[in-house]
N, C-alpha and C. Protein backbone atom coordinates (compact mmCIF):
# COMPACT_ATOMS: atom_id res chain seq x y z
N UNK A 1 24.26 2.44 28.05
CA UNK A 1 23.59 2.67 26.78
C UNK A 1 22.55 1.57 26.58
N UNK A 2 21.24 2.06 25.97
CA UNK A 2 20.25 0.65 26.14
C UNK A 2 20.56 -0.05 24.60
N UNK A 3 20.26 -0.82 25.00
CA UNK A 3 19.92 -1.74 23.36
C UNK A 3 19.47 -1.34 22.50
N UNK A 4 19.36 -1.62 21.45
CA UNK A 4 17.98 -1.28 20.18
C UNK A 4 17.38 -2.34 19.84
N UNK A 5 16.09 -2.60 19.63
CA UNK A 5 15.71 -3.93 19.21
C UNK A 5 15.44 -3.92 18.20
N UNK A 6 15.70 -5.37 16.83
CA UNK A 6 15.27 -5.10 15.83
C UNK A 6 13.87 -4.76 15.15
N UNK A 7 13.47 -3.75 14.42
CA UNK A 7 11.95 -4.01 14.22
C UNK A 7 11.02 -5.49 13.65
N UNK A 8 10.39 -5.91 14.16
CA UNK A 8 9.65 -7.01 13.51
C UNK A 8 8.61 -7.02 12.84
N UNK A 9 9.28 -7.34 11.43
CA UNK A 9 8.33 -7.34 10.07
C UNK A 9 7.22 -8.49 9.78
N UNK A 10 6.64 -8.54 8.97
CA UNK A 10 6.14 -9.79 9.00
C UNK A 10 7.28 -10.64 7.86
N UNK A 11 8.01 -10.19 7.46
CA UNK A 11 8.83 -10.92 6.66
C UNK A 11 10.23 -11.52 7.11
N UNK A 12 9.81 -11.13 8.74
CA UNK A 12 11.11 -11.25 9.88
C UNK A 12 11.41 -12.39 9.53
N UNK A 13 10.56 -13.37 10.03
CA UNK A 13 10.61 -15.09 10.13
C UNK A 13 11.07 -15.83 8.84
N UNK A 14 11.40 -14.98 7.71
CA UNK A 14 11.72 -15.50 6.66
C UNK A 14 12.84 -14.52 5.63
N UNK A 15 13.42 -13.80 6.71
CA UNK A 15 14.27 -12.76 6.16
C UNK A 15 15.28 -13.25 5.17
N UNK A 16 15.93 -14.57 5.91
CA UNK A 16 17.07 -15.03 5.45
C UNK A 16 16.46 -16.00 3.85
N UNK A 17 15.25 -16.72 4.04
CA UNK A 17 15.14 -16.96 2.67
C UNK A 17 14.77 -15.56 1.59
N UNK A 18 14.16 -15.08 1.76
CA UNK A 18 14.42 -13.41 1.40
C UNK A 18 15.83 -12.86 0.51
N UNK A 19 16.75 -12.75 1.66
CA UNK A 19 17.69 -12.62 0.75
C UNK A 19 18.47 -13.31 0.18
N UNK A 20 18.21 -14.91 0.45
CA UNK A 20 18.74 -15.87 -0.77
C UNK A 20 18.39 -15.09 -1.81
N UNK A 21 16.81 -15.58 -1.79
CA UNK A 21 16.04 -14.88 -3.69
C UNK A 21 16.51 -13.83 -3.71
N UNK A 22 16.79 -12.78 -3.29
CA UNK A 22 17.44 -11.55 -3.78
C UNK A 22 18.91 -11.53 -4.23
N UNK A 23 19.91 -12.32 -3.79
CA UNK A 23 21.05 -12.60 -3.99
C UNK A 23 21.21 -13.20 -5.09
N UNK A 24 20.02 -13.76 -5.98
CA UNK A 24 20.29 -14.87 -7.27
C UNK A 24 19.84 -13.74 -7.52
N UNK A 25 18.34 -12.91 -7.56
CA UNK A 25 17.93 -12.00 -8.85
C UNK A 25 19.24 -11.03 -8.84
N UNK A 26 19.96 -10.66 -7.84
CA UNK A 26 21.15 -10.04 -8.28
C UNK A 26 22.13 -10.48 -9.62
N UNK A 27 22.24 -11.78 -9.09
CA UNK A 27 23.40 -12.34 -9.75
C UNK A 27 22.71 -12.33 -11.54
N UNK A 28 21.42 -12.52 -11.50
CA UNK A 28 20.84 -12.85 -12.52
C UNK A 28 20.93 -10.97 -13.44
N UNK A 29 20.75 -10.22 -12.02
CA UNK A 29 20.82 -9.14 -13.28
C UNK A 29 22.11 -8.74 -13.64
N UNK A 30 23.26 -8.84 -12.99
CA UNK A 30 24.94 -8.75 -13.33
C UNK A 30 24.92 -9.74 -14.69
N UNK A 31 24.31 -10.85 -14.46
CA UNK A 31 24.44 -11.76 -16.14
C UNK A 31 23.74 -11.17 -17.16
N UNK A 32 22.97 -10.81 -17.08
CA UNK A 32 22.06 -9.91 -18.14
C UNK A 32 22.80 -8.57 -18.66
N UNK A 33 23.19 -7.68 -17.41
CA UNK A 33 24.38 -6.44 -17.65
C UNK A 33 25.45 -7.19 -19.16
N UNK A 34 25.83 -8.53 -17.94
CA UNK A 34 26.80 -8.94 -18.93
C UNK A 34 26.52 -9.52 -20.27
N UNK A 35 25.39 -9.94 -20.73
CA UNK A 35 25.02 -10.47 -21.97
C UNK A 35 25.01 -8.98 -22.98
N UNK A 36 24.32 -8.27 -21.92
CA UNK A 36 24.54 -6.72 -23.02
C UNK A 36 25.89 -6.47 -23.65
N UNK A 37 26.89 -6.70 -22.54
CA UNK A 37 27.99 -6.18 -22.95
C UNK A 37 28.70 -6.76 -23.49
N UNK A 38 28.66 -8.40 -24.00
CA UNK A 38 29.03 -9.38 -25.00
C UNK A 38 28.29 -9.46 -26.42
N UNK A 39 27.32 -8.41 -26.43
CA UNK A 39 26.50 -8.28 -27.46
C UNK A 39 25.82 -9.37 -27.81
N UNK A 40 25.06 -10.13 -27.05
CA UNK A 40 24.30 -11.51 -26.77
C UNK A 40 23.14 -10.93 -27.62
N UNK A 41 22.24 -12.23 -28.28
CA UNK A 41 21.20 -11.70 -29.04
C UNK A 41 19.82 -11.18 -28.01
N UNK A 42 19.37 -10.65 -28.82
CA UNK A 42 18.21 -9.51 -28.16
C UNK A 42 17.21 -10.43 -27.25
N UNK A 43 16.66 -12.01 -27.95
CA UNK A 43 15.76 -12.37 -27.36
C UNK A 43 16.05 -13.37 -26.48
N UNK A 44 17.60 -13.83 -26.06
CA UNK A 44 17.98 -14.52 -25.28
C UNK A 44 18.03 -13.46 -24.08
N UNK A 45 18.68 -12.08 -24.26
CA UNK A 45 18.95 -11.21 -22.94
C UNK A 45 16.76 -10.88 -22.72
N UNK A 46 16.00 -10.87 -23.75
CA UNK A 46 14.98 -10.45 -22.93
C UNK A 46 14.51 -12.08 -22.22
N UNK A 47 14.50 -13.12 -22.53
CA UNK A 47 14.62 -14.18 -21.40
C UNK A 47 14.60 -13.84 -19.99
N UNK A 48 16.04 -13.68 -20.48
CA UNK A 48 16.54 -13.82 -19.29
C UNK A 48 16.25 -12.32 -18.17
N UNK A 49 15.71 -11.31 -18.62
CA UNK A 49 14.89 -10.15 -18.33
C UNK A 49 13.53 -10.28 -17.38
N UNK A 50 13.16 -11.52 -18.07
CA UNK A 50 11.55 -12.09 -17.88
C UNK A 50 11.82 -13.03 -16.85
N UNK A 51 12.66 -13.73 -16.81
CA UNK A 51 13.36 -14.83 -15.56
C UNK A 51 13.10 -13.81 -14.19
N UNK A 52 13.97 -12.57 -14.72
CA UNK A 52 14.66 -11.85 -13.31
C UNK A 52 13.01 -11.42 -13.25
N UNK A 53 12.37 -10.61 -13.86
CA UNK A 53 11.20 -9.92 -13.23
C UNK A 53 10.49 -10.86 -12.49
N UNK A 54 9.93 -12.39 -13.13
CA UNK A 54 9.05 -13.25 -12.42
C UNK A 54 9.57 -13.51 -11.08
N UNK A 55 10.74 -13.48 -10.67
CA UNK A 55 11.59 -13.82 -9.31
C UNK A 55 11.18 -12.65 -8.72
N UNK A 56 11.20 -11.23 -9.14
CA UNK A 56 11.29 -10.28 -8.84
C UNK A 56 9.80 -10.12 -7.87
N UNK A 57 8.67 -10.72 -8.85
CA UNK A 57 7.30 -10.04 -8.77
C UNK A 57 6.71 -11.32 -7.46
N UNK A 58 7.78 -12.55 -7.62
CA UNK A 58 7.33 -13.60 -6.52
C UNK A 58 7.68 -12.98 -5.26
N UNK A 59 8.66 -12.57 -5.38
CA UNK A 59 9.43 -11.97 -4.31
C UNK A 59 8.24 -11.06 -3.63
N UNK A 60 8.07 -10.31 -4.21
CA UNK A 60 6.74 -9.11 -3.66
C UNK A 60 5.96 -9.59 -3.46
N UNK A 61 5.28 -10.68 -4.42
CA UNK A 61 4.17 -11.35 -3.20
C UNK A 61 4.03 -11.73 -2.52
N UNK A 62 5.50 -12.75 -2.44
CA UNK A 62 5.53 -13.18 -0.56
C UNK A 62 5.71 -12.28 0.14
N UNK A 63 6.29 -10.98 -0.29
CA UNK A 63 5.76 -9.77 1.00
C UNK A 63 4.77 -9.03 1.27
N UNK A 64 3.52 -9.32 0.48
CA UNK A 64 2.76 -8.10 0.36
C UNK A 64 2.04 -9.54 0.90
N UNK A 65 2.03 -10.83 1.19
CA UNK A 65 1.32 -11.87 1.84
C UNK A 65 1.67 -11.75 3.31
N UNK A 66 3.23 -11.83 3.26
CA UNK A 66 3.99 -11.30 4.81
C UNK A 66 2.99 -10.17 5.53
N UNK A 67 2.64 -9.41 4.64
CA UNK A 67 2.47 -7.46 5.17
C UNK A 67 0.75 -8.39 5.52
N UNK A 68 -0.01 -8.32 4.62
CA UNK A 68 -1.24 -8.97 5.20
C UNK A 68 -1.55 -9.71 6.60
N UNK A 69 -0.28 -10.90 6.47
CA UNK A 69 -0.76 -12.15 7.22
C UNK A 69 -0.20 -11.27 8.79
N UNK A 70 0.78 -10.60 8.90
CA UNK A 70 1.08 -10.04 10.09
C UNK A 70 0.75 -8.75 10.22
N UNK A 71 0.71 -7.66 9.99
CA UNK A 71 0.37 -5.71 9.77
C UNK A 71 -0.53 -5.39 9.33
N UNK A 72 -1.56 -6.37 8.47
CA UNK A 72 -3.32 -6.32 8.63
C UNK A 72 -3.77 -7.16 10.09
N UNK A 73 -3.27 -8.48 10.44
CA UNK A 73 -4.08 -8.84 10.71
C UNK A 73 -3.34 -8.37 12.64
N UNK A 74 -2.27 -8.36 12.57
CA UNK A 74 -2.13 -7.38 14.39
C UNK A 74 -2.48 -6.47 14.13
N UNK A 75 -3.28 -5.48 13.23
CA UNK A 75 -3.78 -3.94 13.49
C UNK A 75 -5.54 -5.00 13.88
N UNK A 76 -5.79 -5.82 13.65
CA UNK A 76 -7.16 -6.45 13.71
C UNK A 76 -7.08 -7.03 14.68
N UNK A 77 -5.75 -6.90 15.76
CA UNK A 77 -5.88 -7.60 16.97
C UNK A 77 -5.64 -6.31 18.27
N UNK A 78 -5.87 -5.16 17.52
CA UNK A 78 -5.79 -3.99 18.45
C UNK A 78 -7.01 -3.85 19.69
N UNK A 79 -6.84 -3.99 20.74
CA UNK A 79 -7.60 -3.61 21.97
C UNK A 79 -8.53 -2.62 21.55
N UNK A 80 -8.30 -1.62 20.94
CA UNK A 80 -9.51 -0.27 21.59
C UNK A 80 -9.99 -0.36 19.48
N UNK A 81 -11.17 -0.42 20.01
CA UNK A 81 -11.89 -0.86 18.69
C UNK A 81 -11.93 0.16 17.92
N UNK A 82 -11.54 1.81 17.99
CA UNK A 82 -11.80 3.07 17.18
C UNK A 82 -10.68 2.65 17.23
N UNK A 83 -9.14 2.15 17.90
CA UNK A 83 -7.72 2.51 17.10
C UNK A 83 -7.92 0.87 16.20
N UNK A 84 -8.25 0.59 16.25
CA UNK A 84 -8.06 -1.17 15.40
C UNK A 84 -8.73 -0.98 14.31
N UNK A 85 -9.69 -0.17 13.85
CA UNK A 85 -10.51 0.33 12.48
C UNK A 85 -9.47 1.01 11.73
N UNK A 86 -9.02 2.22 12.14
CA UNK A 86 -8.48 2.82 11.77
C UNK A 86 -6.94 2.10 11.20
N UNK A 87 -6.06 1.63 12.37
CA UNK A 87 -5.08 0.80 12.00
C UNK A 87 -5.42 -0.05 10.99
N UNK A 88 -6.58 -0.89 10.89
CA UNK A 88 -6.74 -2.21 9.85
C UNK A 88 -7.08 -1.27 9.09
N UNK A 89 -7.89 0.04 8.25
CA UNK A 89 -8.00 0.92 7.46
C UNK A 89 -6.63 1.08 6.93
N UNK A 90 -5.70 1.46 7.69
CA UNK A 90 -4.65 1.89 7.35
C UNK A 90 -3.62 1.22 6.69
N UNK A 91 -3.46 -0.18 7.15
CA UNK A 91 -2.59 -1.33 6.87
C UNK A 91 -3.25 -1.86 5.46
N UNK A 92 -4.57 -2.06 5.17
CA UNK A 92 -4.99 -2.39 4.02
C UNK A 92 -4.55 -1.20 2.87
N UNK A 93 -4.87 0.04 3.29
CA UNK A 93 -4.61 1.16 2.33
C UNK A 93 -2.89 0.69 1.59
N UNK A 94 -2.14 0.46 2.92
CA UNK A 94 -0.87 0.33 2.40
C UNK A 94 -0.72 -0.65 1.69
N UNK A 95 -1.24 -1.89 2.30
CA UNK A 95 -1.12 -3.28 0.88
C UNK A 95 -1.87 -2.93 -0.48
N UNK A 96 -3.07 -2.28 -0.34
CA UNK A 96 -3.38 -1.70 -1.72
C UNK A 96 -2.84 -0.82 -2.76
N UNK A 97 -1.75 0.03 -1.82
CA UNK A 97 -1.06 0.50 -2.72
C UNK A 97 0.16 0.00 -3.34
N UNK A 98 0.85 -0.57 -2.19
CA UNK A 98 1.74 -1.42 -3.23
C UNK A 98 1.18 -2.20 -4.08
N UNK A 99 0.21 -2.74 -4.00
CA UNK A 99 0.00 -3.91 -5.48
C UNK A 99 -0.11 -3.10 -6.14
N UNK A 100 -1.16 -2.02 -6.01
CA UNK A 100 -0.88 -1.06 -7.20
C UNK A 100 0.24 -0.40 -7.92
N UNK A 101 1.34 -0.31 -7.19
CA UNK A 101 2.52 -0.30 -7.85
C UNK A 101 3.24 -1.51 -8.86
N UNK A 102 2.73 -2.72 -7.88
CA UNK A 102 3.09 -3.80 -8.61
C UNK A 102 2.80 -4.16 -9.96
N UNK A 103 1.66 -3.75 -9.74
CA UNK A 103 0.66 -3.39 -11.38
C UNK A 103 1.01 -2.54 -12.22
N UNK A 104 2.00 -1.74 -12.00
CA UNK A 104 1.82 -0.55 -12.84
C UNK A 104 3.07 -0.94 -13.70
C-alpha cells in the first residue's frame, strides 16, 4: 500500500501555532456560552465577544498572508508562462475572495 503525503499549505510551517490560537478562541467561546448561561451582564459577555472575534480575524490574516506568501507566489513560480498567469489569476481571485468574506 503506498503512503499518502500530507498536503502542504502555506500555513504548514506554522500549523501547530495555528492551533494553539484556535484552542484559546475555543476556550474563549465555551466562557462566553458560559457567561450566557450564568446570566452575566450584557456588556461584559459582548467584551468578551469582541476579544474572541479580534483573535478570530488575526487568525485569518495570518492565513490569507500564509495563502499569498506561498499559493500566489508558487503559482508565480510556474515554468510555462500561459499556466503561471492563469494559476497567479487564480490564486489571487481566491485570496480576494476570502477577504471579501472577511469583510462581510
Amino acid at each position: 500500500m503506498e503512503a499518502t503525503q500530507a498536503a502542504v499549505h502555506g500555513y504548514t510551517a506554522n500549523k501547530e501555532a495555528y492551533l494553539r490560537r484556535l484552542k484559546r478562541i475555543e476556550g474563549q467561546v465555551r466562557g462566553i456560552a458560559r457567561m450566557v448561561d450564568e446570566d452575566k451582564y450584557c456588556i461584559d459577555i459582548l467584551t468578551q465577544v469582541a476579544a474572541a472575534t479580534k483573535a478570530l480575524h488575526a487568525v485569518s490574516l495570518g492565513l490569507v498572508e500564509e495563502h499569498i506568501g506561498h499559493c500566489v507566489v508558487g503559482a508565480a513560480a510556474e515554468p510555462d508562462a500561459g499556466l503561471r498567469a492563469e494559476a497567479i489569476d487564480a490564486k489571487v481571485k481566491e485570496a480576494s475572495e476570502a477577504i471579501g468574506r472577511l469583510l462581510r
